[in-house]
C-alpha atoms as a PDB file:
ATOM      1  CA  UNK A   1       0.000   0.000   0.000  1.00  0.00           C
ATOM      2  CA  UNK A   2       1.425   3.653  -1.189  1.00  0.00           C
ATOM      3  CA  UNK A   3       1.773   5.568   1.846  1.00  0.00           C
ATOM      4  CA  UNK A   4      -0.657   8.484   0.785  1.00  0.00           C
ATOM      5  CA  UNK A   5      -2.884   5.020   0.695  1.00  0.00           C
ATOM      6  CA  UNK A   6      -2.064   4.266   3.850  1.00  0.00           C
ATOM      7  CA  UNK A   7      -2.872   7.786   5.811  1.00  0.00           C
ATOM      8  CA  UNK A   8      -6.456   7.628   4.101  1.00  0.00           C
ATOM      9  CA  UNK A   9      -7.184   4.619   5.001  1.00  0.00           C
ATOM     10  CA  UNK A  10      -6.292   5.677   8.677  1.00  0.00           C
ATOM     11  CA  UNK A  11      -7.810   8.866   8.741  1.00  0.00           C
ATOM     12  CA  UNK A  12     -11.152   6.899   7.435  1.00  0.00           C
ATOM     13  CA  UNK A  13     -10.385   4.685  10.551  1.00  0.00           C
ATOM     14  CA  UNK A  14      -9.752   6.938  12.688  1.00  0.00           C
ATOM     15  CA  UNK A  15     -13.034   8.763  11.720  1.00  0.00           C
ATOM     16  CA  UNK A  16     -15.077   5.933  12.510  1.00  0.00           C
ATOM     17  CA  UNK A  17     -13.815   6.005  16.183  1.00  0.00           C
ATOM     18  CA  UNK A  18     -10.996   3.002  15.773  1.00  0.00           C
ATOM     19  CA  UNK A  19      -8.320   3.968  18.585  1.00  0.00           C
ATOM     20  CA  UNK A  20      -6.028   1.261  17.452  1.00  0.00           C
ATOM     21  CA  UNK A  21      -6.040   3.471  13.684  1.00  0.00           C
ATOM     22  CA  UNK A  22      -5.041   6.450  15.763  1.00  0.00           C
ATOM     23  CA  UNK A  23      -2.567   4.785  17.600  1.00  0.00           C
ATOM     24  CA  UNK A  24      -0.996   3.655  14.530  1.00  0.00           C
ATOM     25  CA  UNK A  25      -1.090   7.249  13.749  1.00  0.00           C
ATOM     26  CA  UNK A  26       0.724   8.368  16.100  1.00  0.00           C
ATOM     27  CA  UNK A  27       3.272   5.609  15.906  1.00  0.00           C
ATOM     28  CA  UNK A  28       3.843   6.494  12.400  1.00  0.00           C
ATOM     29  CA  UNK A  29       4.529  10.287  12.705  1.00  0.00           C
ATOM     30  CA  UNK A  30       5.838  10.506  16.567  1.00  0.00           C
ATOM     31  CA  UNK A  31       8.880   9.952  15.465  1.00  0.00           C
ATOM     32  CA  UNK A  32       9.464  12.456  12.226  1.00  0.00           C
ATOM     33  CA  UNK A  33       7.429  15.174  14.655  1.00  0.00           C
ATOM     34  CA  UNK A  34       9.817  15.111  17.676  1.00  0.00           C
ATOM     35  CA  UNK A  35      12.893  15.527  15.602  1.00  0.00           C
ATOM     36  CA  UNK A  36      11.649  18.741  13.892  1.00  0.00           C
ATOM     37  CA  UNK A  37      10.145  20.336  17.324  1.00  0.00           C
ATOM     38  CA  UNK A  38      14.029  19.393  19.372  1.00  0.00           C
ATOM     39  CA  UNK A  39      15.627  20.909  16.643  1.00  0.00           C
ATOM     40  CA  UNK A  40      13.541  24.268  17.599  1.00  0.00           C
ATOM     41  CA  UNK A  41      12.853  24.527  21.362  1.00  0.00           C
ATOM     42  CA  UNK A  42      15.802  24.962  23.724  1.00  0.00           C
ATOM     43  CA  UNK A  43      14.018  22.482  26.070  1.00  0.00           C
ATOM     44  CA  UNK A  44      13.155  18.394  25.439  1.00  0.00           C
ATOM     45  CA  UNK A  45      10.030  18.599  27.665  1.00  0.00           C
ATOM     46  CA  UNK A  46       8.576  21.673  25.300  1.00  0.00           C
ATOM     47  CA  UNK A  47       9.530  19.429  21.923  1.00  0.00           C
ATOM     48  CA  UNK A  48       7.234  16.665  23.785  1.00  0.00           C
ATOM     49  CA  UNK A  49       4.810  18.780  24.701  1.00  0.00           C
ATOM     50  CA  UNK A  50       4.609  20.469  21.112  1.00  0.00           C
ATOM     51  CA  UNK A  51       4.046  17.114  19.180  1.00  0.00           C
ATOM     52  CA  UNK A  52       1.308  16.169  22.193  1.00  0.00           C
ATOM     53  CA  UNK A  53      -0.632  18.996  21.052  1.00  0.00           C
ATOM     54  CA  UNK A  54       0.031  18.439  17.640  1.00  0.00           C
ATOM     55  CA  UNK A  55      -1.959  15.652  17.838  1.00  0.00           C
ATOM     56  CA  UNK A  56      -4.711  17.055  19.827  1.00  0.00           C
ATOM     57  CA  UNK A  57      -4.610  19.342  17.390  1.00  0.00           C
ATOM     58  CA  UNK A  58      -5.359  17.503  14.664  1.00  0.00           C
ATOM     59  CA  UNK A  59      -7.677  15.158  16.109  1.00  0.00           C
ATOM     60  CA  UNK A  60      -9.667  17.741  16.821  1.00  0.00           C
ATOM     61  CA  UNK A  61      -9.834  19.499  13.547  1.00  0.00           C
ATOM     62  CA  UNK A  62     -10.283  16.237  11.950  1.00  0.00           C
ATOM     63  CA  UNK A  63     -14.031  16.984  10.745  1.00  0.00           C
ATOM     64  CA  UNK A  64     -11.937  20.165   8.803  1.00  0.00           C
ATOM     65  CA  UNK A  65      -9.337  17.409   7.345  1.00  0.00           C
ATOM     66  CA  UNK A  66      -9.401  17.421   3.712  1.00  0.00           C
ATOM     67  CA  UNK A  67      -8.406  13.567   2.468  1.00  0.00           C
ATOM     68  CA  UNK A  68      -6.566  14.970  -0.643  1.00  0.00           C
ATOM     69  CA  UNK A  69      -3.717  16.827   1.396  1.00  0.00           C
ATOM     70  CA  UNK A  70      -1.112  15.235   2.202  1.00  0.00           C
ATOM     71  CA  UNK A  71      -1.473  14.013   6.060  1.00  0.00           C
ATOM     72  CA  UNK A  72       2.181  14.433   6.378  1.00  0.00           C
ATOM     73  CA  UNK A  73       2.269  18.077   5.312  1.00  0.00           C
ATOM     74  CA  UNK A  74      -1.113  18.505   7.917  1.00  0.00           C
ATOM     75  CA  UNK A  75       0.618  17.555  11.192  1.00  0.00           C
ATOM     76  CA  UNK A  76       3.918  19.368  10.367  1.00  0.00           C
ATOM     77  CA  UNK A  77       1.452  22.566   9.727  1.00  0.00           C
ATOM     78  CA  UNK A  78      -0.711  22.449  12.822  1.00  0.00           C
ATOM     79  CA  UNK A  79       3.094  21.154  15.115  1.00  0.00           C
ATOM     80  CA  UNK A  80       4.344  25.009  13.342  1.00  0.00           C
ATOM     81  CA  UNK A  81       1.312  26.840  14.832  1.00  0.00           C
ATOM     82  CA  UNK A  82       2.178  24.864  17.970  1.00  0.00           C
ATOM     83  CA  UNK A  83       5.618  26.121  18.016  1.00  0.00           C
ATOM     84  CA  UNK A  84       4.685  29.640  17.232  1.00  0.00           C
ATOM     85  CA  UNK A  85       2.215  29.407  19.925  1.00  0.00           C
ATOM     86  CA  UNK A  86       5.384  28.274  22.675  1.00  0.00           C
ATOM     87  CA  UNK A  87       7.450  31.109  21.473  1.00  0.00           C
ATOM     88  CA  UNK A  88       5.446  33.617  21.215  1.00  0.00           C
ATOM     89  CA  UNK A  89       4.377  32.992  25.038  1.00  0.00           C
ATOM     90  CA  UNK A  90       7.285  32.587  26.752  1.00  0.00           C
ATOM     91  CA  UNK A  91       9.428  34.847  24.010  1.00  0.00           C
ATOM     92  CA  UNK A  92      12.014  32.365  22.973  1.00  0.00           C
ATOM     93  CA  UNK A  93      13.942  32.283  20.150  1.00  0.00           C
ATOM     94  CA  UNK A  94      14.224  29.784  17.330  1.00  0.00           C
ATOM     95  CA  UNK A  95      17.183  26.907  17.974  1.00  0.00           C
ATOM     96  CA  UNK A  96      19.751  25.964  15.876  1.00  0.00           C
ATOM     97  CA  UNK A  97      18.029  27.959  12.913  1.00  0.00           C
ATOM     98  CA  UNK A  98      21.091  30.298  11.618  1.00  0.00           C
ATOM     99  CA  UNK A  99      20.219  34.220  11.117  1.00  0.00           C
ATOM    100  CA  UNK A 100      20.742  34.196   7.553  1.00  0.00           C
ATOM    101  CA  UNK A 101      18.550  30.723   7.088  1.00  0.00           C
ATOM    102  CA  UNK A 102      16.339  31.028   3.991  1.00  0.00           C
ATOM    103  CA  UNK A 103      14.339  28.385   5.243  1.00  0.00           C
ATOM    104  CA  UNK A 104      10.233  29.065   3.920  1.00  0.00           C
ATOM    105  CA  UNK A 105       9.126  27.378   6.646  1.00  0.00           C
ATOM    106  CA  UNK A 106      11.039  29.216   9.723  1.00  0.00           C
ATOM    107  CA  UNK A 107      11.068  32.825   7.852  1.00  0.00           C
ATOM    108  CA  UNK A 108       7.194  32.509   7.576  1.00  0.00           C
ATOM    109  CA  UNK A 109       5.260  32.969  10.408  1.00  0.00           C
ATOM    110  CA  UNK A 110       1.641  32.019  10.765  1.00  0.00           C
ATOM    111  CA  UNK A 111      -0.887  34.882  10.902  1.00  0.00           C
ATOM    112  CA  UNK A 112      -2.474  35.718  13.698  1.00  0.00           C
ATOM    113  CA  UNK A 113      -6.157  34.222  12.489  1.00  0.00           C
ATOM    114  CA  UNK A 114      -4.196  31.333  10.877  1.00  0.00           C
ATOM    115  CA  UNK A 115      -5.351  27.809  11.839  1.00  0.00           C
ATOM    116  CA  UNK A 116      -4.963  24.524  10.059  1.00  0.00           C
ATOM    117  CA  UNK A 117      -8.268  24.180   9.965  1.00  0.00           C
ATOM    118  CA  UNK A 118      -8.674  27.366   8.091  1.00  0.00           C
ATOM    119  CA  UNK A 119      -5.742  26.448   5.835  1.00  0.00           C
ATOM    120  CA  UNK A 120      -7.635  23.122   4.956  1.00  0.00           C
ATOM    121  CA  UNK A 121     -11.094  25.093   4.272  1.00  0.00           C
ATOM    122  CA  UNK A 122     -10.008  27.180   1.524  1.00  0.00           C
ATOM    123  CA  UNK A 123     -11.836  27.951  -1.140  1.00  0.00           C
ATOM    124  CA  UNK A 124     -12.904  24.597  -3.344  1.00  0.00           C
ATOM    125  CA  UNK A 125     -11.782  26.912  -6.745  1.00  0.00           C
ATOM    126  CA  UNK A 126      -8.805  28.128  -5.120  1.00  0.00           C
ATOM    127  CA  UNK A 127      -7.647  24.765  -4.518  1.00  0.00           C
ATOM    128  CA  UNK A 128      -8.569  23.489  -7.955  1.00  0.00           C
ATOM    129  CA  UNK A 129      -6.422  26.265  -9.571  1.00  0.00           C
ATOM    130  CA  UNK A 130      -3.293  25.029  -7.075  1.00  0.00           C
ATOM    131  CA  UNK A 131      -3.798  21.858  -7.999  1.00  0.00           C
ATOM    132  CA  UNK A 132      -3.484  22.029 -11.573  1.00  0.00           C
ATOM    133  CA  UNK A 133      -0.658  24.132 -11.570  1.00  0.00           C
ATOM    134  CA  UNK A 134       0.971  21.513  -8.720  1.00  0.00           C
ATOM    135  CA  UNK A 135       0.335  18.716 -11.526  1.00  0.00           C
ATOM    136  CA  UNK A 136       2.062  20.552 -14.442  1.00  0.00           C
ATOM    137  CA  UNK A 137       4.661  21.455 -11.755  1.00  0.00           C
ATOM    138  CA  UNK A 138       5.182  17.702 -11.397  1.00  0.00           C
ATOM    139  CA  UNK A 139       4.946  17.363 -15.102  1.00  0.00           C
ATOM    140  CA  UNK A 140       7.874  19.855 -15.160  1.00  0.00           C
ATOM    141  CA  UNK A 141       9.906  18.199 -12.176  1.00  0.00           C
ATOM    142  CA  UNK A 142       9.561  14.323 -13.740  1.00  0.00           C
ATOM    143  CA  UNK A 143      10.987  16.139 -17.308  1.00  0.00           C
ATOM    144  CA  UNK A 144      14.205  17.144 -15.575  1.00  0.00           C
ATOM    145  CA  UNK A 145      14.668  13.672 -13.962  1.00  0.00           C
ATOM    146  CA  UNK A 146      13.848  11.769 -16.936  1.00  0.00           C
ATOM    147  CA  UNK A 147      16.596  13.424 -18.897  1.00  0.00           C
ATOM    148  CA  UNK A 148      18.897  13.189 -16.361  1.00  0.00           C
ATOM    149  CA  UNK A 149      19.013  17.194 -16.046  1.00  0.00           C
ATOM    150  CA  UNK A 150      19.494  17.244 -12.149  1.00  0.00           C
ATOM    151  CA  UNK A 151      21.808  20.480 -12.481  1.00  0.00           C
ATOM    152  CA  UNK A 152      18.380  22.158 -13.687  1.00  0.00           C
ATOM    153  CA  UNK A 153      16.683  20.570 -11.701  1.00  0.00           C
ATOM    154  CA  UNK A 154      18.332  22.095  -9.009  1.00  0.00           C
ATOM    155  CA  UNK A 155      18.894  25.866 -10.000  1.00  0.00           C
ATOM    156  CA  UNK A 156      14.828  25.765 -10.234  1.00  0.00           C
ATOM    157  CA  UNK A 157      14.074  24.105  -6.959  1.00  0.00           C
ATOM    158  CA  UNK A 158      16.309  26.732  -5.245  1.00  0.00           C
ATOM    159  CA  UNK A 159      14.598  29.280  -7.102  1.00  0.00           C
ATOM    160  CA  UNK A 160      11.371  27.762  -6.539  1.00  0.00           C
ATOM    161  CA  UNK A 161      11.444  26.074  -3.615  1.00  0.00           C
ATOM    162  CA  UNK A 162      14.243  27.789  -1.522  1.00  0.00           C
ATOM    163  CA  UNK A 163      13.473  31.290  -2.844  1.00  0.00           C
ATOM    164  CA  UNK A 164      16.975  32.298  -3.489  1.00  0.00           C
ATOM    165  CA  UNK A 165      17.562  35.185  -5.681  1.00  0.00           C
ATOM    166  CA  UNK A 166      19.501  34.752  -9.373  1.00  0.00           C
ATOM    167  CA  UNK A 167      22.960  35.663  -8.036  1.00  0.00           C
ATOM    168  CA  UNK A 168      22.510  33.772  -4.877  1.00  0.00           C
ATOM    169  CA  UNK A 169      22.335  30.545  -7.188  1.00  0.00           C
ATOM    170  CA  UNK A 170      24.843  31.415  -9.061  1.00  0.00           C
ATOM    171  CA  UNK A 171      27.540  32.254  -6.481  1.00  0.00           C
ATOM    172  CA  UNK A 172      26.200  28.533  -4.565  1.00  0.00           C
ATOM    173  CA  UNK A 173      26.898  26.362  -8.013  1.00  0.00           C
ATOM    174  CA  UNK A 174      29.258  28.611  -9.533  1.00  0.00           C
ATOM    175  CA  UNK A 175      27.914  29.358 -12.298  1.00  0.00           C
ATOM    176  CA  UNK A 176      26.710  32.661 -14.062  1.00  0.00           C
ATOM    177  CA  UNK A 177      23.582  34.274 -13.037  1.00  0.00           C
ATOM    178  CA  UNK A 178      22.652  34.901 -16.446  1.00  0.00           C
ATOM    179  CA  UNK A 179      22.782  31.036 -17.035  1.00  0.00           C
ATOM    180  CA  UNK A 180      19.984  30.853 -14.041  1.00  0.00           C
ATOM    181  CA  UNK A 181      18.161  33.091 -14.930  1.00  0.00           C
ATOM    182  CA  UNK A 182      17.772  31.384 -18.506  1.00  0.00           C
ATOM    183  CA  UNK A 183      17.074  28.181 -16.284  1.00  0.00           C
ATOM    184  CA  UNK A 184      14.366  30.151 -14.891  1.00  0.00           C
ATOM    185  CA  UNK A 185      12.863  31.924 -17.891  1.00  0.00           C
ATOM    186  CA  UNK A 186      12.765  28.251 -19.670  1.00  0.00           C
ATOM    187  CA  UNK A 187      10.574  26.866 -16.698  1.00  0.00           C
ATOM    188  CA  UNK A 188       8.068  29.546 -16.620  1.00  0.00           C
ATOM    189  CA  UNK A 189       7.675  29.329 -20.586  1.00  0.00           C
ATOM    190  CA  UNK A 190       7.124  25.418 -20.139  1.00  0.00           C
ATOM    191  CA  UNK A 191       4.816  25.853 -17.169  1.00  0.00           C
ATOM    192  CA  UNK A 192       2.563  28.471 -19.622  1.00  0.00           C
ATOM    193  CA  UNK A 193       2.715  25.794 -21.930  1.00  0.00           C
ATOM    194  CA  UNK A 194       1.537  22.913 -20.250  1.00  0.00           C
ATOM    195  CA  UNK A 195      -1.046  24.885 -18.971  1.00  0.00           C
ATOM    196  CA  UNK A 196      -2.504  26.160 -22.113  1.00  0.00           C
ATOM    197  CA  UNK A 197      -6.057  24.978 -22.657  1.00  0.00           C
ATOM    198  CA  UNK A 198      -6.432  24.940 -18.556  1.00  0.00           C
ATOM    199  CA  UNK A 199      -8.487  27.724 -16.529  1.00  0.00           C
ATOM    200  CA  UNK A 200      -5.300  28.478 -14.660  1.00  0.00           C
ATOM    201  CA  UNK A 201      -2.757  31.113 -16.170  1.00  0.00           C
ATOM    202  CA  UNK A 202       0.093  32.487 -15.077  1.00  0.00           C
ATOM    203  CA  UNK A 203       1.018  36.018 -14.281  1.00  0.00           C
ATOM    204  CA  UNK A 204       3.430  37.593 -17.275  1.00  0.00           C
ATOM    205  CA  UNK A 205       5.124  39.410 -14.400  1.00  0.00           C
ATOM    206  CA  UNK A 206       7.374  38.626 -10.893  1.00  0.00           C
ATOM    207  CA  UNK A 207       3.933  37.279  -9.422  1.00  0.00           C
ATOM    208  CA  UNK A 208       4.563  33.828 -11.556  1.00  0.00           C
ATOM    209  CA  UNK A 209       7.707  33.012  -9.584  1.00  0.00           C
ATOM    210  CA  UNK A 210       5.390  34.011  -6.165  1.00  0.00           C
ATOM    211  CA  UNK A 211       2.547  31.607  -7.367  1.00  0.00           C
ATOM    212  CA  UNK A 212       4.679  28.849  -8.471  1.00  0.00           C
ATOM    213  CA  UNK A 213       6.906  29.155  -5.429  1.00  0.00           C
ATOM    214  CA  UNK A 214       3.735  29.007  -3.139  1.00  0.00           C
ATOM    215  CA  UNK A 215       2.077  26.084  -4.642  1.00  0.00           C
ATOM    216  CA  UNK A 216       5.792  24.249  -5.095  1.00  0.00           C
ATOM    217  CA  UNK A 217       6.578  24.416  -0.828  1.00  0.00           C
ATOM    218  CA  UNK A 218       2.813  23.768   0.123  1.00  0.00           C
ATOM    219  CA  UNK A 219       2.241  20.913  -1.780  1.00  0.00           C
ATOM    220  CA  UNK A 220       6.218  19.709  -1.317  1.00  0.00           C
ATOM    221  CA  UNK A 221       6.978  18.632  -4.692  1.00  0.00           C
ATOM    222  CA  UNK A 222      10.568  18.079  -4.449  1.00  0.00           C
ATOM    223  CA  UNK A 223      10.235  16.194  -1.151  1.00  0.00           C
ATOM    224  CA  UNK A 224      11.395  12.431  -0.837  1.00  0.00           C
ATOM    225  CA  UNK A 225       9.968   9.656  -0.373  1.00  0.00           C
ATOM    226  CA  UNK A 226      10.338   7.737   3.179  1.00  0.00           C
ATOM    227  CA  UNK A 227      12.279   5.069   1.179  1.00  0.00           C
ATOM    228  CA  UNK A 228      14.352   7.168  -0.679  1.00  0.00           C
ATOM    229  CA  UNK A 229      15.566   8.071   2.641  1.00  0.00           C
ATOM    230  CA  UNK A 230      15.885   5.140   3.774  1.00  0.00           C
ATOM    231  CA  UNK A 231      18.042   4.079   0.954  1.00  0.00           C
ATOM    232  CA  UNK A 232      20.106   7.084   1.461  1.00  0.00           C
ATOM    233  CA  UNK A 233      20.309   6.135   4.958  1.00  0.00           C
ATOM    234  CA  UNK A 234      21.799   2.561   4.686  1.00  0.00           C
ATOM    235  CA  UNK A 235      24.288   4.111   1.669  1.00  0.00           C
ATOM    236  CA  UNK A 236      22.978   1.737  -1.435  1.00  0.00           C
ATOM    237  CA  UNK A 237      21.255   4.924  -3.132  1.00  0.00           C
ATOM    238  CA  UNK A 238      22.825   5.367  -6.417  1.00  0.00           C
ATOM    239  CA  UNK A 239      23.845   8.529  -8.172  1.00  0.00           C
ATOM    240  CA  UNK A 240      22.351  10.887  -9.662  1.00  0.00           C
ATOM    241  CA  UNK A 241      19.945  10.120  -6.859  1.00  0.00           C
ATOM    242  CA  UNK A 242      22.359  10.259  -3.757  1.00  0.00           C
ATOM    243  CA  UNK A 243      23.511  13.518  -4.725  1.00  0.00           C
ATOM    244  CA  UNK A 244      20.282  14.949  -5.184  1.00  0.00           C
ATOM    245  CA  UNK A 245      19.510  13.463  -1.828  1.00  0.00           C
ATOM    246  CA  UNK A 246      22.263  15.063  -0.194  1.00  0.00           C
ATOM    247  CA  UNK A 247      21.447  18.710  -2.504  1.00  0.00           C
ATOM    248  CA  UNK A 248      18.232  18.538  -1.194  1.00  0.00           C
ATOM    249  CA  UNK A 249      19.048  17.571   2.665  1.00  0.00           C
ATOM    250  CA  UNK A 250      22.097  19.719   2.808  1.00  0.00           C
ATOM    251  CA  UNK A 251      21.516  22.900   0.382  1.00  0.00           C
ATOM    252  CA  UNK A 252      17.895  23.193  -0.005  1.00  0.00           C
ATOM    253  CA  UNK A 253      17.613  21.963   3.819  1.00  0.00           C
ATOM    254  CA  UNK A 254      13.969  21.019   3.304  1.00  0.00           C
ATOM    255  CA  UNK A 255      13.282  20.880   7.200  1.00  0.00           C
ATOM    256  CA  UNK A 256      10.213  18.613   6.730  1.00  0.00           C
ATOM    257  CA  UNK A 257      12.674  16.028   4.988  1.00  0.00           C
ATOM    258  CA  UNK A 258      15.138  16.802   7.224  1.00  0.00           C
ATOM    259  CA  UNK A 259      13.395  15.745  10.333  1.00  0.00           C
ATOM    260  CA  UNK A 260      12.600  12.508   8.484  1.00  0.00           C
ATOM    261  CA  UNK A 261      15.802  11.451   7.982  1.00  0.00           C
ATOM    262  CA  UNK A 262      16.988  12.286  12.026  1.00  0.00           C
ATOM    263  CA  UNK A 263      13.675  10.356  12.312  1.00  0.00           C
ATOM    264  CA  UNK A 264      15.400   7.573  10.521  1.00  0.00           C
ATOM    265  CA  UNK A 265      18.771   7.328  11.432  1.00  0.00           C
ATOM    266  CA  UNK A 266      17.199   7.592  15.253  1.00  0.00           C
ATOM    267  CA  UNK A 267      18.258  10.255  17.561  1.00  0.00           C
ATOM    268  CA  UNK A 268      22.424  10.888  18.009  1.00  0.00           C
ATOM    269  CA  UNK A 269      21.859  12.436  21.456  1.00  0.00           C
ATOM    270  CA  UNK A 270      20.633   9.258  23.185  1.00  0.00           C
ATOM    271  CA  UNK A 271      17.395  10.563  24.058  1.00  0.00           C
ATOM    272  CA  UNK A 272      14.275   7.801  23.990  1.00  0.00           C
ATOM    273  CA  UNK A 273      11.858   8.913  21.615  1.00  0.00           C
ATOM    274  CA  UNK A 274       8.422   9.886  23.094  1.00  0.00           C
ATOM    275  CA  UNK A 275       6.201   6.972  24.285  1.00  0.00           C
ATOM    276  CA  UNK A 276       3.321   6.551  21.574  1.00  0.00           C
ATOM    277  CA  UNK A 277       1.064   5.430  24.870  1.00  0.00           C
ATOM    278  CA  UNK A 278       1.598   8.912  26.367  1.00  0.00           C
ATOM    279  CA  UNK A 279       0.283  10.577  22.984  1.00  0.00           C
ATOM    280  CA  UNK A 280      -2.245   7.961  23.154  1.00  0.00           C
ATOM    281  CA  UNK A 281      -3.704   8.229  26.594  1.00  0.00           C
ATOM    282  CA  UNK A 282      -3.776  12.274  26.402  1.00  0.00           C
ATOM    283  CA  UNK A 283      -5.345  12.546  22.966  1.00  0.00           C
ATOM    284  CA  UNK A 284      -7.952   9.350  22.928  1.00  0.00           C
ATOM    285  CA  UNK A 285     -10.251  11.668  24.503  1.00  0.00           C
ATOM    286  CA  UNK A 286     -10.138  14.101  22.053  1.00  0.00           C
ATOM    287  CA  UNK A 287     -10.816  11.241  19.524  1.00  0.00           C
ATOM    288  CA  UNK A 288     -13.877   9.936  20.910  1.00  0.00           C
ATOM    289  CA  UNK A 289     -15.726  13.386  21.088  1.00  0.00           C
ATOM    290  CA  UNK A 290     -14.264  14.285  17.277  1.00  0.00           C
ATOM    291  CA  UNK A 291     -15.368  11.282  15.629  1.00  0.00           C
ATOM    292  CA  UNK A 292     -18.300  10.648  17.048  1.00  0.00           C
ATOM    293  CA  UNK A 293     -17.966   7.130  19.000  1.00  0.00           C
ATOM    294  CA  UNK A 294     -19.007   5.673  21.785  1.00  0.00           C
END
């Protein structure tokens, strides 16, 4: 079973009140969760906390949960409002996230309305538009790889993705700026293409790289696969794939990815992970009065 299979059939479970579904949840996620919120709290009992209520979280918001997002991309969302929440209470600072980081996802902060639930109840046309441009996206994405044109590949996801300027680029792979900003103009045009004949157009000015670069990070395009990781983990993934592995870890330092491989390789540090019972027995509650059982 694929493992966007896999979180459906969960959720479904989970909707329908089975608490061994949402234990396998949590059992499933704890894990990638934890890594991301030590990496960002100076304390181990706040990371702990954090996921807790990231779970609560979404349990509760569950009847809001739209099936066709990724789960994955759900519970990192609603563990970032978490985080915001800590830090903006008891004024801390991010960890271990440098000053000049151009991380999306720790430069952006959540509004102050913002809620996971809201994200997931935007408009049905809004997210019809997003979608088609994620597909051609993909259609764009699987070109590159097919052809073996990982050095493009890259230039655009740090564009893209990252949201590094021309010259950054440039100055990172050493190459001209002009050359990545051809890069760049040659995606757009194909983009426009592939989406001729579609309700969805692009913006003929600096907006396209804003819309593309929005839907690109939200709907994680780029990110890998759990065995991809896993493969990169135990050191029998071949090239070109281990070095886009490693661009993608190291350069791009997708923190969502990033977390999954600490997740992986288990914690350095020594530190036990966080029971799945103790998630269990403070968020079972929750589950009973969100789906409905008895």
């Amino acid at each position: 079973m694929e493992p966007d299979s896999a979180d459906q059939f969960l959720v479904e479970q989970i909707r329908a009140g089975d608490q061994g579904a949402w234990r396998q949840l949590i059992e499933r996620y704890n894990g990638r969760l934890l890594a991301f919120a030590r990496t960002r709290v100076p304390r181990t009992a706040d990371a702990e906390d954090l996921v807790q209520e990231a779970f609560v979280g979404f349990v509760t918001s569950l009847p809001n949960y739209d099936a066709a997002q990724s789960l994955e991309t759900y519970l990192f969302t609603i563990l970032r409002h978490k985080l915001y929440d800590l830090l903006r209470k008891k004024k801390l600072p991010l960890v271990d996230v440098p000053a000049e980081s151009e991380d999306w996802w720790d430069r952006v902060v959540p509004g102050t309305g913002e809620t996971p639930s809201r994200i997931m109840a935007q408009a049905e046309a809004q997210r019809a538009r997003e979608g088609i441009l994620a597909e051609v996206l993909r259609k764009l994405i699987h070109e590159y790889r097919d052809r073996g044109a990982f050095d493009d590949l890259q230039i655009i996801e740090l564009l893209f993705y990252g949201g590094w300027r021309n010259l950054q680029v440039g100055e990172l792979l050493e190459i001209d700026q002009k050359v990545v900003a051809g890069v760049k103009f040659r995606a757009i045009q194909k983009l426009r293409k592939f989406l001729e004949g579609c309700e969805v157009a692009l913006p003929e000015d600096d907006r396209a790289e804003v819309t593309v670069s929005k839907v690109w990070r939200e709907r994680r395009l780029t990110c890998l696969k759990r065995s991809t990781l896993g493969s990169y983990v135990l050191g029998v993934l071949d090239d070109p794939w281990f070095s886009y592995t490693q661009f993608h870890l190291d350069v791009v330092g997708c923190p969502l990815c990033v977390a999954n491989l600490q997740d992986l390789e288990g914690d350095e540090s020594g530190k036990d992970p966080l029971p799945t019972d103790s998630i269990f027995a403070s968020s079972v509650g929750f589950l009973s009065h969100a789906s409905g059982s008895r």
